[in-house]
Protein backbone atom coordinates (compact mmCIF):
# COMPACT_ATOMS: atom_id res chain seq x y z
CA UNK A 1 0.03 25.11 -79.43
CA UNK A 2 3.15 25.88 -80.93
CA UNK A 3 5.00 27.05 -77.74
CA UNK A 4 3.76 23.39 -76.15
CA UNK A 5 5.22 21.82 -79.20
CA UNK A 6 7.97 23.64 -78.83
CA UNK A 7 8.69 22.73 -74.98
CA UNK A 8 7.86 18.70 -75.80
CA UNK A 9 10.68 18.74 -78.08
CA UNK A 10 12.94 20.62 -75.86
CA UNK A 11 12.38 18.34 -72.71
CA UNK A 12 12.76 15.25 -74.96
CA UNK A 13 15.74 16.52 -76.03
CA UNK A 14 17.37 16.82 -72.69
CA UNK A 15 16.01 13.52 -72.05
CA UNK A 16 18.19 12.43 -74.42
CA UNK A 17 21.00 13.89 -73.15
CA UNK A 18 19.98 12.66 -69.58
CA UNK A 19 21.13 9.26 -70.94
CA UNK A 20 23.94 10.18 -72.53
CA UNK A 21 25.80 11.57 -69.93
CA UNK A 22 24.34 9.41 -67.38
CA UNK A 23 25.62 6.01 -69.26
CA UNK A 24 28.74 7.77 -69.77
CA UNK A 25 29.43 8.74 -65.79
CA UNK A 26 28.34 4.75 -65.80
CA UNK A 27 31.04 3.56 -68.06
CA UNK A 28 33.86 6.05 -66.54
CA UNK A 29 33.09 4.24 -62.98
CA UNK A 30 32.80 0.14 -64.12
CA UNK A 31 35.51 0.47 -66.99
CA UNK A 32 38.17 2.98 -65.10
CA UNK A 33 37.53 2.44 -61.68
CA UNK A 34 39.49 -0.53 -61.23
CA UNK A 35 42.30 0.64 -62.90
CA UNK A 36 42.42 3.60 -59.68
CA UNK A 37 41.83 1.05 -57.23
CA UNK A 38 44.97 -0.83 -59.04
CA UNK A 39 47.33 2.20 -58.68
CA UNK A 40 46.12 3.01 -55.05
CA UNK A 41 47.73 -0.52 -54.30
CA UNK A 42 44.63 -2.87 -54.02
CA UNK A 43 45.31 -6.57 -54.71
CA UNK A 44 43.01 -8.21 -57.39
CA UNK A 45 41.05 -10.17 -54.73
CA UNK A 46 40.63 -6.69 -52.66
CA UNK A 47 39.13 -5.17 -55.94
CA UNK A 48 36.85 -7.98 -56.81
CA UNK A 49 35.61 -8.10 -53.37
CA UNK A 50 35.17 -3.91 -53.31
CA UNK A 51 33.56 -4.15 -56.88
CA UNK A 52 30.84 -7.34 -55.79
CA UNK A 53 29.53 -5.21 -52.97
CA UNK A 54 27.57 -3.25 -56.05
CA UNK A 55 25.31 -5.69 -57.24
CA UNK A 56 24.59 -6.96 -53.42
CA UNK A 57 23.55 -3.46 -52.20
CA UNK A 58 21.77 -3.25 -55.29
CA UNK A 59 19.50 -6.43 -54.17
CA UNK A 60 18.39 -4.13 -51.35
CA UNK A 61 18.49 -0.80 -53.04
CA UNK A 62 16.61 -1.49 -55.98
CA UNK A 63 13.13 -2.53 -54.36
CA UNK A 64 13.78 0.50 -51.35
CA UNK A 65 14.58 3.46 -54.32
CA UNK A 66 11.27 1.87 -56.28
CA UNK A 67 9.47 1.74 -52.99
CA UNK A 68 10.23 5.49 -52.71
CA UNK A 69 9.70 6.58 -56.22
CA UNK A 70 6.30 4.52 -56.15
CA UNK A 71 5.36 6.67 -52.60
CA UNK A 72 6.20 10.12 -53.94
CA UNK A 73 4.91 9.54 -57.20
CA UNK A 74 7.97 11.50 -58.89
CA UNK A 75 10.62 9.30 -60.40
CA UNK A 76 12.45 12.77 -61.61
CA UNK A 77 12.83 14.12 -57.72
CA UNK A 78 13.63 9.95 -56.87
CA UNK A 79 16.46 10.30 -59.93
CA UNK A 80 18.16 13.59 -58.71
CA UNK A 81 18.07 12.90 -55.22
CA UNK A 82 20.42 9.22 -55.75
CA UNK A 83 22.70 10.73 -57.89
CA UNK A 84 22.97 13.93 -55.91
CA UNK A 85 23.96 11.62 -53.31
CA UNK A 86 25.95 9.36 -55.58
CA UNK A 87 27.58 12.63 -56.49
CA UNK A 88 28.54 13.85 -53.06
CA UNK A 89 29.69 10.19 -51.68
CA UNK A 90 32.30 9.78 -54.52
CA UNK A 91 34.27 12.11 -53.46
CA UNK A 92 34.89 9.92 -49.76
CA UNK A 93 35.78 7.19 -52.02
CA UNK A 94 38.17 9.07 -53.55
CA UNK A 95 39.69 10.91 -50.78
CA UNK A 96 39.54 7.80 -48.25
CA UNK A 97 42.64 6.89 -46.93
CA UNK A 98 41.87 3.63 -45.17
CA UNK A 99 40.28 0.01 -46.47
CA UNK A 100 37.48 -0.07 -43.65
CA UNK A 101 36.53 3.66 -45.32
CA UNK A 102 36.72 2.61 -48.67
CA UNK A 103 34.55 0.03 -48.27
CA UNK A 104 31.98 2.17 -46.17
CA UNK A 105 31.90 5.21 -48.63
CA UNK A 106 31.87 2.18 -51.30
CA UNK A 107 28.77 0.37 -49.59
CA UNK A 108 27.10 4.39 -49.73
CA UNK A 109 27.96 5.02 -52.89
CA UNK A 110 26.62 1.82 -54.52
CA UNK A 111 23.66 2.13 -52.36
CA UNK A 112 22.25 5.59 -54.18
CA UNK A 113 24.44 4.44 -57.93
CA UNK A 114 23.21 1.02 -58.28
CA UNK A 115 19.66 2.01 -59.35
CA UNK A 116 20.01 4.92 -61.54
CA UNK A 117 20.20 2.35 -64.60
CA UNK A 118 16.62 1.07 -63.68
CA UNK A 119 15.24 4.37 -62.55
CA UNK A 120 16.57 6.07 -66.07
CA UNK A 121 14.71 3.60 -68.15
CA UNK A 122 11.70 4.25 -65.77
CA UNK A 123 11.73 7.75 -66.55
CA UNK A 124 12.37 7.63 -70.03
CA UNK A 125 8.80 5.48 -69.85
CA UNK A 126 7.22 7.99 -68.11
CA UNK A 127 7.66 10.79 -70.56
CA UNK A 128 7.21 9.18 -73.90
CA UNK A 129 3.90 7.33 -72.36
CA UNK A 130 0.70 8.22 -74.66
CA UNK A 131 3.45 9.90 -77.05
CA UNK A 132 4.48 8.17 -80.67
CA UNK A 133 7.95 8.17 -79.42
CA UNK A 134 9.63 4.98 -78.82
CA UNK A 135 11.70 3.24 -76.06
CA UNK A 136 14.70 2.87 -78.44
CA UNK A 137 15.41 5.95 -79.86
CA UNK A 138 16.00 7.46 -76.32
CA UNK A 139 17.95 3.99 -74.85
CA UNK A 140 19.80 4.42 -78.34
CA UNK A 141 21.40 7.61 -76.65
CA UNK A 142 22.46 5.69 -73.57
CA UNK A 143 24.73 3.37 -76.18
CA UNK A 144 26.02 6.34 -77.87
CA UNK A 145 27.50 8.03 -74.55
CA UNK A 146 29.11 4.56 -72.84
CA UNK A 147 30.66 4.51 -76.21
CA UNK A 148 31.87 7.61 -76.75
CA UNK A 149 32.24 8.56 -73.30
CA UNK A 150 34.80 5.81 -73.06
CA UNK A 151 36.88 6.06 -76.25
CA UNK A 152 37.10 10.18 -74.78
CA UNK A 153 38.15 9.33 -71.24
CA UNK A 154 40.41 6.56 -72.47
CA UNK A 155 42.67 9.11 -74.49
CA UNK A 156 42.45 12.01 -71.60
CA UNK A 157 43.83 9.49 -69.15
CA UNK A 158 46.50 8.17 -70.86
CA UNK A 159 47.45 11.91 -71.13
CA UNK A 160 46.60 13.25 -67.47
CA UNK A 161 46.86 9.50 -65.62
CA UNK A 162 44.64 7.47 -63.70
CA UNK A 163 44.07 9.85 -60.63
CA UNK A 164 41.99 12.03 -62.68
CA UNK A 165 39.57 10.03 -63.26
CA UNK A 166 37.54 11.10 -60.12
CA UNK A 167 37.45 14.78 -61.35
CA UNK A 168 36.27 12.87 -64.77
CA UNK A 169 33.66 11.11 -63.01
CA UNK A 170 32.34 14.60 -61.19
CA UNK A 171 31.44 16.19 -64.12
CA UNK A 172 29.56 14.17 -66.40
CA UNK A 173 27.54 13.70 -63.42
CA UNK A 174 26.97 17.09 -62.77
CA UNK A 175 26.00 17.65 -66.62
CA UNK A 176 23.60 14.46 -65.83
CA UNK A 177 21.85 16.19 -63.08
CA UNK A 178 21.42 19.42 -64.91
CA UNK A 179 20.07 17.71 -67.97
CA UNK A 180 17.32 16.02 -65.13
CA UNK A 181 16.55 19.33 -63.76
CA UNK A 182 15.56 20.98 -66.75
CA UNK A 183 12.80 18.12 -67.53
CA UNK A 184 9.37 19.36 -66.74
CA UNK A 185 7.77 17.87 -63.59
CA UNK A 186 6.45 13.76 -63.92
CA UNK A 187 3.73 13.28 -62.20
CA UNK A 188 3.72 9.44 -62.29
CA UNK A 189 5.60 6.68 -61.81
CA UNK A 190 5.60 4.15 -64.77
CA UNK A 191 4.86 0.47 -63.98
CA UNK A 192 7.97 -1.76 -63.00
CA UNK A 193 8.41 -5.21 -61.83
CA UNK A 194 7.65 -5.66 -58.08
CA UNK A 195 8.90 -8.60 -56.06
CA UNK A 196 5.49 -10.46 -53.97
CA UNK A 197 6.63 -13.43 -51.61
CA UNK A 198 3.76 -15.34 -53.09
CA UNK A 199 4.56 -14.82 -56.68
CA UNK A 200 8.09 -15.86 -55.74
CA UNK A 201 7.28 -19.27 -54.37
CA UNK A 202 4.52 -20.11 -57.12
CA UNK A 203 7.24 -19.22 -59.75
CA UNK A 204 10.28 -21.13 -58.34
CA UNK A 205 8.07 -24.28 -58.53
CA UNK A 206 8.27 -23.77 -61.92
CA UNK A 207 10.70 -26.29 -63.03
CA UNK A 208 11.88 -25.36 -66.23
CA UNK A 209 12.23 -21.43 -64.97
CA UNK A 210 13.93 -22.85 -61.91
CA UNK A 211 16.51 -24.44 -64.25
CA UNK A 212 16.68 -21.39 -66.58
CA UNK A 213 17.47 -19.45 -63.77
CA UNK A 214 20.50 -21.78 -63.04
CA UNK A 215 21.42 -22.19 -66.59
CA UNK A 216 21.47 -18.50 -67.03
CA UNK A 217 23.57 -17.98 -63.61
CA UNK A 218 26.03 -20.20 -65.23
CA UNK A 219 26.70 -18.38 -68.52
CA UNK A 220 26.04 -14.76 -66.37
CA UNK A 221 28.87 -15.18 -63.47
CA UNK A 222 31.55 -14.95 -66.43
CA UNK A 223 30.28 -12.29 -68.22
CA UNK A 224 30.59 -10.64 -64.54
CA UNK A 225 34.01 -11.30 -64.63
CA UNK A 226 35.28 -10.04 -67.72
CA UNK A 227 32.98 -6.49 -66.80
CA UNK A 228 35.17 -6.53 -63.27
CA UNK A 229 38.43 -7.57 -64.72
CA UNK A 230 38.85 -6.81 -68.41
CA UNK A 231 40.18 -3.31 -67.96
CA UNK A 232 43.23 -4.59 -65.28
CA UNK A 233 43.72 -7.84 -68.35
CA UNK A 234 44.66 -5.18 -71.00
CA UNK A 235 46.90 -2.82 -68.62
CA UNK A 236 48.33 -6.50 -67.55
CA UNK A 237 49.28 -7.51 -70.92
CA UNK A 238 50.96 -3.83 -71.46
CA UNK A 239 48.09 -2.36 -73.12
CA UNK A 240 46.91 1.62 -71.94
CA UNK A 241 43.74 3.60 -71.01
CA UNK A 242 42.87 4.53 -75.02
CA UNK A 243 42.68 1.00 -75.38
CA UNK A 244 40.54 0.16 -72.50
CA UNK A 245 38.51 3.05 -74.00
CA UNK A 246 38.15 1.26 -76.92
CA UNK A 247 37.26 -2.47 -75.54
CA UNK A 248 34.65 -0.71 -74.11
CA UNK A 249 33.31 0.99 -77.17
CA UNK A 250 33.38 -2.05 -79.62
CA UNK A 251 31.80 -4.00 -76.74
CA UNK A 252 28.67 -1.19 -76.98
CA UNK A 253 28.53 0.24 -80.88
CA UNK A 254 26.72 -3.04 -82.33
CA UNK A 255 23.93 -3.29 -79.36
CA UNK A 256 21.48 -1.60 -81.37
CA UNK A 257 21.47 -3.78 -84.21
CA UNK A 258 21.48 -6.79 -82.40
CA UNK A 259 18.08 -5.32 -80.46
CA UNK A 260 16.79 -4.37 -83.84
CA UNK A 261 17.44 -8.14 -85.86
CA UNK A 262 16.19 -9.98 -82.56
CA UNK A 263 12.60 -7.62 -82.53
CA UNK A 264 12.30 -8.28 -86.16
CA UNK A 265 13.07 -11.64 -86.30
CA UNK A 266 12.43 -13.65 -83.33
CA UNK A 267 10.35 -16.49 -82.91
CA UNK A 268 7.50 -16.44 -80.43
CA UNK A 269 8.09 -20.06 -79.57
CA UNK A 270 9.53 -21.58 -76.60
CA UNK A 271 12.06 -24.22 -78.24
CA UNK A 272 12.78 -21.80 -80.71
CA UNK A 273 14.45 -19.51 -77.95
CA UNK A 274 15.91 -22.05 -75.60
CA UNK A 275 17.80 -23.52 -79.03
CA UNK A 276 18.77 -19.51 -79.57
CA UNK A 277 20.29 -19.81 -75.89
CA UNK A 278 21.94 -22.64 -76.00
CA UNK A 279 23.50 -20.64 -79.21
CA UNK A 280 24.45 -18.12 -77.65
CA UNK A 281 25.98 -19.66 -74.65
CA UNK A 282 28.31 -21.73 -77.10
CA UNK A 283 29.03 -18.10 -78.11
CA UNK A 284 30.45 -17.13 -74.93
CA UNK A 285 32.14 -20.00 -74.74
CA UNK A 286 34.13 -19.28 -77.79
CA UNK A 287 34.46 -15.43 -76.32
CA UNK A 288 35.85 -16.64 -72.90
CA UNK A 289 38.17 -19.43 -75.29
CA UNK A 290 39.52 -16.21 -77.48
CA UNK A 291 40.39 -14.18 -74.28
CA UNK A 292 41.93 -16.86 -72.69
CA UNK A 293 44.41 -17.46 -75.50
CA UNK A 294 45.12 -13.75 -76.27
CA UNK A 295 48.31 -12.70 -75.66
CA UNK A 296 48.21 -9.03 -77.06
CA UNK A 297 45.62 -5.97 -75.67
CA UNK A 298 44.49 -5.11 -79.17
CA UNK A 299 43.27 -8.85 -79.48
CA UNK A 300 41.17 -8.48 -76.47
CA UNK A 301 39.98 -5.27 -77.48
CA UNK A 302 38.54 -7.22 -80.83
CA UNK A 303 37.45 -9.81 -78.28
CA UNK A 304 34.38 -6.85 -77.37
CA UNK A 305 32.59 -7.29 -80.47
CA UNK A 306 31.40 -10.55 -79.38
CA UNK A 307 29.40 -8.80 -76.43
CA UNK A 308 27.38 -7.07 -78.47
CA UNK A 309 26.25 -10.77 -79.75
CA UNK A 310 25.87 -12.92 -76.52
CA UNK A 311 25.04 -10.25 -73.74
CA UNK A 312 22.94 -8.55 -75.65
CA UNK A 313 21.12 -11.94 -77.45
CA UNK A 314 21.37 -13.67 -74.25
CA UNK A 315 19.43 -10.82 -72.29
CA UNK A 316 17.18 -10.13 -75.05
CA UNK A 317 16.11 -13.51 -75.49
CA UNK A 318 15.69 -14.31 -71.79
CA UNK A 319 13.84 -11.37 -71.23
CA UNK A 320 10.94 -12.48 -73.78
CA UNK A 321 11.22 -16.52 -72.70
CA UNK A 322 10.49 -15.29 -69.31
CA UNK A 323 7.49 -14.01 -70.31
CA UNK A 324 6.27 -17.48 -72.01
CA UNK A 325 7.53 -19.60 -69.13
CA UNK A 326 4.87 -17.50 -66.71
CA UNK A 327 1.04 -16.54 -66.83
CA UNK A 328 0.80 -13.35 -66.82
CA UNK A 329 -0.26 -12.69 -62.94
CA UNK A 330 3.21 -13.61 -62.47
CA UNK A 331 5.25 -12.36 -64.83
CA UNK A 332 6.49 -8.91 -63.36
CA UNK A 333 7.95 -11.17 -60.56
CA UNK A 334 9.62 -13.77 -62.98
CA UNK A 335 11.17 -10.47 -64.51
CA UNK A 336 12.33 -8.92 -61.49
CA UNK A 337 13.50 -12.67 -60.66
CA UNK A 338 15.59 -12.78 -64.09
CA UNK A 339 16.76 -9.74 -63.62
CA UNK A 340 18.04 -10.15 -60.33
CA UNK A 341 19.96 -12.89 -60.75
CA UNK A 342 21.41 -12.17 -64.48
CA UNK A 343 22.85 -8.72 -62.62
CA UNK A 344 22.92 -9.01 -58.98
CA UNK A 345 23.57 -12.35 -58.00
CA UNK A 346 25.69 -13.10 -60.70
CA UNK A 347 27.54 -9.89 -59.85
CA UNK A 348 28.34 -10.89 -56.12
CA UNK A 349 29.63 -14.18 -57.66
CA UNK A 350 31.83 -13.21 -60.63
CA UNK A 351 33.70 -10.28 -58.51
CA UNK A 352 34.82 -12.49 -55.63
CA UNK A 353 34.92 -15.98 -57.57
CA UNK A 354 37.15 -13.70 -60.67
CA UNK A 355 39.37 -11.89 -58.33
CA UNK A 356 40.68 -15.19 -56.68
CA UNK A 357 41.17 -16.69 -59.58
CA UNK A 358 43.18 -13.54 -61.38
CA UNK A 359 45.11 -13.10 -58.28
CA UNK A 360 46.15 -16.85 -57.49
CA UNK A 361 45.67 -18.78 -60.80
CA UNK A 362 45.85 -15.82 -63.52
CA UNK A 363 43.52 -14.27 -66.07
CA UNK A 364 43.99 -17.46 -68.49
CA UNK A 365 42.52 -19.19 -65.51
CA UNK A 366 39.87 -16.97 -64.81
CA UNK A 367 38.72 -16.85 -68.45
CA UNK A 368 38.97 -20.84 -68.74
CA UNK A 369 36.52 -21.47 -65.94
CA UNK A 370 34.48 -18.78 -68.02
CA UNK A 371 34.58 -20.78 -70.40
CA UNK A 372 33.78 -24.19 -69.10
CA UNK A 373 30.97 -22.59 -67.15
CA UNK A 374 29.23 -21.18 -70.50
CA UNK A 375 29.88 -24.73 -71.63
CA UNK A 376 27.84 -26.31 -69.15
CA UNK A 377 24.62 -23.48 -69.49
CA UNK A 378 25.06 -24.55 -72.94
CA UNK A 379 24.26 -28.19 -72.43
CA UNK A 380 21.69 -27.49 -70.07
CA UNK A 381 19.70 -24.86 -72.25
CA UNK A 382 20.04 -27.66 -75.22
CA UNK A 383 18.54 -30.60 -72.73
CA UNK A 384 15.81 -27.95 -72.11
CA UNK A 385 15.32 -27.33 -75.76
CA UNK A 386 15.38 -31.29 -76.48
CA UNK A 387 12.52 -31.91 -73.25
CA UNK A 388 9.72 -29.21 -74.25
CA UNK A 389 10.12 -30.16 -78.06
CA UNK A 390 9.34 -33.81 -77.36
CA UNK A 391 6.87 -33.84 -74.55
CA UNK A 392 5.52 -30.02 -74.79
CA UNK A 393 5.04 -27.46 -72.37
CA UNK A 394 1.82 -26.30 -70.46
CA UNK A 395 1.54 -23.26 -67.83
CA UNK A 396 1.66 -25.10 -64.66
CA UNK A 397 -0.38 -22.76 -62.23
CA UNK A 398 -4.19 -22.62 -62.09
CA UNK A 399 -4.01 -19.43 -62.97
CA UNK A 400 -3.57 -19.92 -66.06
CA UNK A 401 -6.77 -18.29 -68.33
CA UNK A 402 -7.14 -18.74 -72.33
CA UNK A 403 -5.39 -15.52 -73.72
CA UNK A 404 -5.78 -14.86 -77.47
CA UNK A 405 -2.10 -13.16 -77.45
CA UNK A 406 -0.03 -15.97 -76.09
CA UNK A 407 1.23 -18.40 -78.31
CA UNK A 408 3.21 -21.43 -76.44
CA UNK A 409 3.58 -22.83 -79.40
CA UNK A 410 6.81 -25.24 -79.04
C-alpha cells in the first residue's frame, strides 16, 4: 500500500513537471520565434503569414491526433510520439536555408506542435480521474513554466543572442519528453469535444451562438495579433529579449486568480455573462488603446497585465455561456466550435491581417484596428445582453429535455 502510494505521488509529480516544461518549450517558440525569423531577414508580412499557418494546420491536426489517441486508447504514447516528431522537425526549421523549406518544415512542425496544448490537458484528465486531485493544481504548473521559462530565456538571449534560441527550444523539450516517459502507462483516453456534421448544422442555426461566435471572432483576431507581433513591437521600439521575457511573464502570473474569482463568483445566468463580455471586450479595447499610444518597451511590457483580465475572463466566460446557449446533446460540438474559432480561425486571421498592417501601416495601426474591432464585439455582446433580458431566451432544438441542473435563468 505504501509503495503504491508512494509511486501515485511520484507520477503526479512528473506530471507536474510534464507541464512545466512543456508550456515553457511553448512560450520559447510563440514569444522568441519571431524575433529569429526577424534576424534571418523575414519581412513582417513573411512572418505573419509563416506564423498563421499554425492555427490552420491545427484545424486539421487537432481532430486527426484525437482521432488517433481515441483509436489506440493511449494519450501518453499519442503525446510522445507528436512531440518526438515536433522535436526532430525543428531542427529543419532551423537549419533551412530556403523560404519554400521553411514553410514546409514549418507546415510539419505545426502539424505534430499544434495539439500538444489539448492533448496535455487530456492527459492531465486522465490521471487525476477517480482521484481527489484537481484540474488546477496541475494546469497551475503550466502558468508557472510559460512564466518563468520566459523571464529565464529572455535574460540568456540577451547574453548569447537570438540564434540560440533553437538549442533553447531542444532542450526543454527533451526534459518534456522524459518527464512523459516516466508516467506509468494510461490506459484510456479521457472524453474531449468531437466535431459531428449534424451537431454542427443544428448549432449554427442557433442565432444568438451564431452571433457569439462572430462577436467573439471580433474581439479574438486582435488578441492574435498582439501574441504574433508583440515581441518584434518591443525590439521595434528599442526594447531587448529580458524584456520580451518579461511581457510575457506579467501577461501569465495573474491567470490563476482570475480562474479562481470567476469559479467563485460567476453568475449562472445568461445576461449576466453576455453583460461580463461586453465588459471585457471594452477591456481590450482600452488594452489595444494603451499599446497603441505607447511609445516606450517597458510601457508595453505593463500593457501584459491586462491579459491576464480579458483573455483569460473572455475565455473563461465563453467557455461556460457556451454551455447555456446549447442542450446538452450538443454541447461538446458548440465547445469544439468555440474553441476553434477563438484559436484557430482567429489565428489564420490576426497573423496575415497583423503582419500587413505592421509592415505597411505600422504597429500604431495594427493596434488601432485592434482596437476598433474589440469596440464593435463590444456593442454587439451589449445588444445581445439588452435582447435576451427583455424578451428571454429558450433552447431552440427539440431536444431540449427538463434538466434539474440547468438554470437559464436570464
Amino acid at each position: 500500500m505504501l509503495r503504491e502510494s508512494i509511486q501515485i505521488k511520484s507520477s503526479l509529480t512528473s506530471l507536474k513537471l510534464f507541464n512545466f516544461f512543456i508550456y515553457g518549450t511553448m512560450v520559447i517558440f510563440t514569444s522568441f520565434f519571431q524575433l529569429y525569423l526577424q534576424d534571418v531577414g523575414m519581412k513582417k508580412f513573411e512572418i505573419g503569414a509563416l506564423m498563421a499557418m499554425g492555427p490552420f494546420v491545427s484545424l486539421f491536426a487537432n481532430p486527426f491526433w484525437r482521432y488517433c489517441g481515441d483509436r489506440l486508447l493511449n494519450m501518453k504514447r499519442i503525446i510522445i510520439i507528436m512531440m518526438s516528431g515536433a522535436l526532430v522537425l525543428v531542427q529543419f526549421v532551423f537549419q533551412a536555408d530556403t523560404y519554400a523549406s521553411v514553410y514546409l518544415a514549418m507546415i510539419l512542425f505545426f502539424f505534430f506542435q499544434t495539439p500538444i496544448f489539448s492533448h496535455s490537458n487530456s492527459l492531465i484528465l486522465g490521471y487525476i480521474e477517480d482521484t481527489p486531485y484537481k484540474f488546477g493544481s496541475f494546469r497551475l504548473w503550466g502558468s508557472i513554466g510559460w512564466g518563468v521559462t520566459a523571464i529565464a530565456v529572455g535574460q540568456i538571449l540577451d547574453w548569447t543572442g537570438i540564434s540560440k534560441v533553437s538549442s533553447l527550444f531542444t532542450a526543454v523539450l527533451i526534459i518534456a519528453i522524459g518527464a512523459v516517459l516516466v508516467l506509468p502507462p494510461l490506459k484510456r483516453s479521457s472524453e474531449s469535444p468531437t466535431l459531428y456534421l449534424r451537431g454542427f448544422l443544428n448549432i449554427m442555426s442557433n442565432r444568438y451562438f451564431l452571433c457569439f461566435i462572430l462577436m467573439g471572432l471580433l474581439v479574438s483576431i486582435p488578441n492574435a495579433m498582439n501574441n504574433t507581433f508583440m515581441s518584434l513591437y518591443i525590439t521595434e521600439l528599442g526594447g531587448s529579449k529580458r524584456i520580451v521575457g518579461l511581457a510575457v511573464f506579467l501577461s501569465s502570473f495573474l491567470e490563476i486568480a482570475v480562474f479562481f474569482l470567476f469559479d467563485r463568483y460567476m453568475k449562472r445566468k445568461i445576461s449576466w455573462m453576455l453583460g461580463c463580455l461586453s465588459l471585457v471586450s471594452l477591456l481590450f479595447g482600452l488594452r489595444w488603446l494603451l499599446m497603441a499610444e505607447a511609445t516606450q518597451p517597458l510601457q508595453v511590457a505593463a500593457i501584459q497585465v491586462l491579459h491576464c483580465i480579458t483573455f483569460g475572463g473572455f475565455f473563461y466566460v465563453g467557455t461556460q455561456l457556451t454551455l447555456l446557449l446549447l442542450p446538452r446533446p450538443y454541447r461538446a460540438t458548440g465547445q469544439a466550435v468555440y474553441t476553434l474559432s477563438w484559436s484557430g480561425l482567429s489565428g489564420v486571421i490576426g497573423a496575415f491581417v497583423g503582419g500587413w498592417m505592421f509592415q505597411n501601416f505600422g504597429a500604431e495601426a495594427m493596434y488601432r484596428t485592434g482596437m476598433l474591432f474589440a469596440l464593435i464585439g463590444a456593442v454587439g455582446f451589449g445588444w445581445m445582453w439588452y435582447l435576451i433580458l427583455t424578451h428571454g431566451y429558450k433552447l431552440p432544438l427539440p431536444e431540449r429535455k427538463e434538466d434539474p441542473d440547468e438554470d437559464l435563468t436570464i
